[in-house]
C-alpha atoms as a PDB file:
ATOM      1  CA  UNK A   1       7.182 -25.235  -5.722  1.00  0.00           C
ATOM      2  CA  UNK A   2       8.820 -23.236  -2.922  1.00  0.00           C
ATOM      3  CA  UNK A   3      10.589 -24.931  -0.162  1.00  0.00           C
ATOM      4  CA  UNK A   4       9.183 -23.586   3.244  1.00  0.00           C
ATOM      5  CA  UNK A   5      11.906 -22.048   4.054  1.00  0.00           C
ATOM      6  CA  UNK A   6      12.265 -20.144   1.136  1.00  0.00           C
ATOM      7  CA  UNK A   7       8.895 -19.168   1.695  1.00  0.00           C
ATOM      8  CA  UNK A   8       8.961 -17.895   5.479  1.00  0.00           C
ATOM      9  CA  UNK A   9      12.375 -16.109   4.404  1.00  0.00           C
ATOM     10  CA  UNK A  10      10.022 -14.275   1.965  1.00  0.00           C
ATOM     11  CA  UNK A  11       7.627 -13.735   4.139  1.00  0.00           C
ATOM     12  CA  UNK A  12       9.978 -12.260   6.582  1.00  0.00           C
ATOM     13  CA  UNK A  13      11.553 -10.039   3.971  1.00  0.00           C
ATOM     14  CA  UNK A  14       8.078  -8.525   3.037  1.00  0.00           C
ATOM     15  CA  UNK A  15       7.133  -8.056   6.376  1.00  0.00           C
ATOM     16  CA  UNK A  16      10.722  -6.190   6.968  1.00  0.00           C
ATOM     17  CA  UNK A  17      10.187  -3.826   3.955  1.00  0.00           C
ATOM     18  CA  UNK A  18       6.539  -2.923   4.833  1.00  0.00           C
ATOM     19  CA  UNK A  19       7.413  -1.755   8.528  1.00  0.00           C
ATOM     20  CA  UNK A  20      10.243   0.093   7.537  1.00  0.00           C
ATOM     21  CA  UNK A  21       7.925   1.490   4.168  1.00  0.00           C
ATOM     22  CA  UNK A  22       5.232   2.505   7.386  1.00  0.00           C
ATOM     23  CA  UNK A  23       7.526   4.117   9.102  1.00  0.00           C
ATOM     24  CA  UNK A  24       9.045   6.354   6.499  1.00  0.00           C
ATOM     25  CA  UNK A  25       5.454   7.419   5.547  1.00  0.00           C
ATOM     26  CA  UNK A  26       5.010   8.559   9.060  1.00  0.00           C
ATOM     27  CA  UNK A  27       8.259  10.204   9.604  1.00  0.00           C
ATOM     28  CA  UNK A  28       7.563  11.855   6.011  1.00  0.00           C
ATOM     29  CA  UNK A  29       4.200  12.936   6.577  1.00  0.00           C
ATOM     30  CA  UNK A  30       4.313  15.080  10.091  1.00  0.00           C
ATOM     31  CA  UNK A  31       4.996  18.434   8.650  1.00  0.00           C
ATOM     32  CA  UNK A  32       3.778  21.550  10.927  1.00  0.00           C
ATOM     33  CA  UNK A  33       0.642  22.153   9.628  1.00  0.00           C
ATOM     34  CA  UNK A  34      -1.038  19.003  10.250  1.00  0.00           C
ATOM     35  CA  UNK A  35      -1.523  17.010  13.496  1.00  0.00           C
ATOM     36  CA  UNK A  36      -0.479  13.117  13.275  1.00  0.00           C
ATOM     37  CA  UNK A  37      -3.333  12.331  14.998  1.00  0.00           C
ATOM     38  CA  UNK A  38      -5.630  13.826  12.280  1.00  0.00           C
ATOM     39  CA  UNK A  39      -3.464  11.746   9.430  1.00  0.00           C
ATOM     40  CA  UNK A  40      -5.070   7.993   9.102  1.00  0.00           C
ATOM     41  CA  UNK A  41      -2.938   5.125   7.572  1.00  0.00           C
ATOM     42  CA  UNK A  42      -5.462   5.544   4.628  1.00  0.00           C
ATOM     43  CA  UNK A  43      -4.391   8.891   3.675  1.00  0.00           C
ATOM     44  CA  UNK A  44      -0.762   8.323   4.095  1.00  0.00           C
ATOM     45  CA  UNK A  45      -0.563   5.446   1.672  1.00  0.00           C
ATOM     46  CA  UNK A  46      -3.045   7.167  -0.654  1.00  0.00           C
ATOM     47  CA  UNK A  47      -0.705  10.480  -0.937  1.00  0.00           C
ATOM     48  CA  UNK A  48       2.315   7.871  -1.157  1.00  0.00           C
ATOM     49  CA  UNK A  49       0.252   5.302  -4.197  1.00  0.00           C
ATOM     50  CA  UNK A  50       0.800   2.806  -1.692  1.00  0.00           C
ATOM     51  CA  UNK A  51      -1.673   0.045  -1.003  1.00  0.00           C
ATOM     52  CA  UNK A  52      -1.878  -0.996   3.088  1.00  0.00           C
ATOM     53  CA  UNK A  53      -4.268  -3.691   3.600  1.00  0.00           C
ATOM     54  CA  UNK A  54      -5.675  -6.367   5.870  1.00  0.00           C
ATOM     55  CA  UNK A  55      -7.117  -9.694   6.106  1.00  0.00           C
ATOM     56  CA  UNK A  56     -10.106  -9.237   7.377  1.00  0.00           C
ATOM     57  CA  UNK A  57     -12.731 -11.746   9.177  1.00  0.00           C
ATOM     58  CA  UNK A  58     -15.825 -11.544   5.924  1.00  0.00           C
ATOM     59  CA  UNK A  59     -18.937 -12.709   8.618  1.00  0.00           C
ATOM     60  CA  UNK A  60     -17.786  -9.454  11.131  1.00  0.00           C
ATOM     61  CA  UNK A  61     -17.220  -7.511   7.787  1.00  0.00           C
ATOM     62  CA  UNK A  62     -20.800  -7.472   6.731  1.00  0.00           C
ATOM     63  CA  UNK A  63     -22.454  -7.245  10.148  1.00  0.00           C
ATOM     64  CA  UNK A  64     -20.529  -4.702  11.971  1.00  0.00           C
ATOM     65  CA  UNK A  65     -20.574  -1.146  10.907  1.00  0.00           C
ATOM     66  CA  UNK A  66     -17.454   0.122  13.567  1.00  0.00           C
ATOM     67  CA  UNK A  67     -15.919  -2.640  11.855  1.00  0.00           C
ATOM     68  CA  UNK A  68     -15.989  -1.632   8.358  1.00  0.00           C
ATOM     69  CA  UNK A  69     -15.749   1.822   9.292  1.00  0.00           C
ATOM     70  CA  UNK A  70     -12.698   1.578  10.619  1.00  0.00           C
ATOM     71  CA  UNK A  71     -11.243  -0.722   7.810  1.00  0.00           C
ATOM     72  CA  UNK A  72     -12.306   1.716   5.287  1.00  0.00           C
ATOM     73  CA  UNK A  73     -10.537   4.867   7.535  1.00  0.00           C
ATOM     74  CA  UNK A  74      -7.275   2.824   7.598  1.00  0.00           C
ATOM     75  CA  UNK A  75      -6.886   0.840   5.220  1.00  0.00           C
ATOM     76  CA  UNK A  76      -7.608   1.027   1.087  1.00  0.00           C
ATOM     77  CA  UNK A  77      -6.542  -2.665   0.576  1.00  0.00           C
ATOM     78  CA  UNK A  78      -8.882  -5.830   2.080  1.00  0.00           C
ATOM     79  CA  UNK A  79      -8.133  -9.583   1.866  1.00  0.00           C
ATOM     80  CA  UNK A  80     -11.074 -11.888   3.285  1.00  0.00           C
ATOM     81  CA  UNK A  81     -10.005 -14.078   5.775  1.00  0.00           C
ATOM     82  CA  UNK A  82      -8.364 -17.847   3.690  1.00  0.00           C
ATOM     83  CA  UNK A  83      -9.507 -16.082   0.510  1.00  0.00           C
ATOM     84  CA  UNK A  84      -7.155 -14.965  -2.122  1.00  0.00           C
ATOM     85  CA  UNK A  85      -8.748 -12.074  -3.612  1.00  0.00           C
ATOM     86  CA  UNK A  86      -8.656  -8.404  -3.295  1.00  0.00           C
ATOM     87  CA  UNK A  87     -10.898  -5.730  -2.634  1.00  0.00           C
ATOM     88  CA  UNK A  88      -9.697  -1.589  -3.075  1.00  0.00           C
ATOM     89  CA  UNK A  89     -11.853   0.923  -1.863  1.00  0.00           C
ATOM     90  CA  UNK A  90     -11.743   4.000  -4.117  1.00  0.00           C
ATOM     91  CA  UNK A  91     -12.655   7.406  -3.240  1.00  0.00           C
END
């Protein structure tokens, strides 16, 4: 079993590599022919086979369409709120 430090040092370290991973897609991805604001999080990671996701709250999830409208425009990973599992959209 991991000691909680070990585990918040991990935490920390994956944390580190997935802002710096987000910002090299961005910097990567604003070539001349396309505006930034027209580029989602989605389609960055998709062009990069990157998964982005977010724990998500599962009671707002299935009531509120702006809600999962704007989880499925940004991100193609979801985690349910204190649940393990994983869901992927797929185009």
């Amino acid at each position: 079993m991991m000691s909680k430090l070990r585990r918040f040092n991990l935490f920390i370290f994956v944390t580190v590599i997935v802002v710096a991973s987000s910002g090299a897609l961005l910097l990567q991805l604003t070539n001349g022919d396309k505006k930034l604001s027209d580029l989602t999080l989605r389609k960055l990671a998709d062009k990069n086979n990157i998964l982005v996701g977010a724990a998500v709250n599962y009671s707002k999830l299935s009531r509120d369409s702006t809600y999962r409208s704007l989880l499925a425009n940004e991100y193609n990973a979801l985690t349910i709120e204190n649940d393990i599992s994983l869901v992927v959209f797929t185009q």
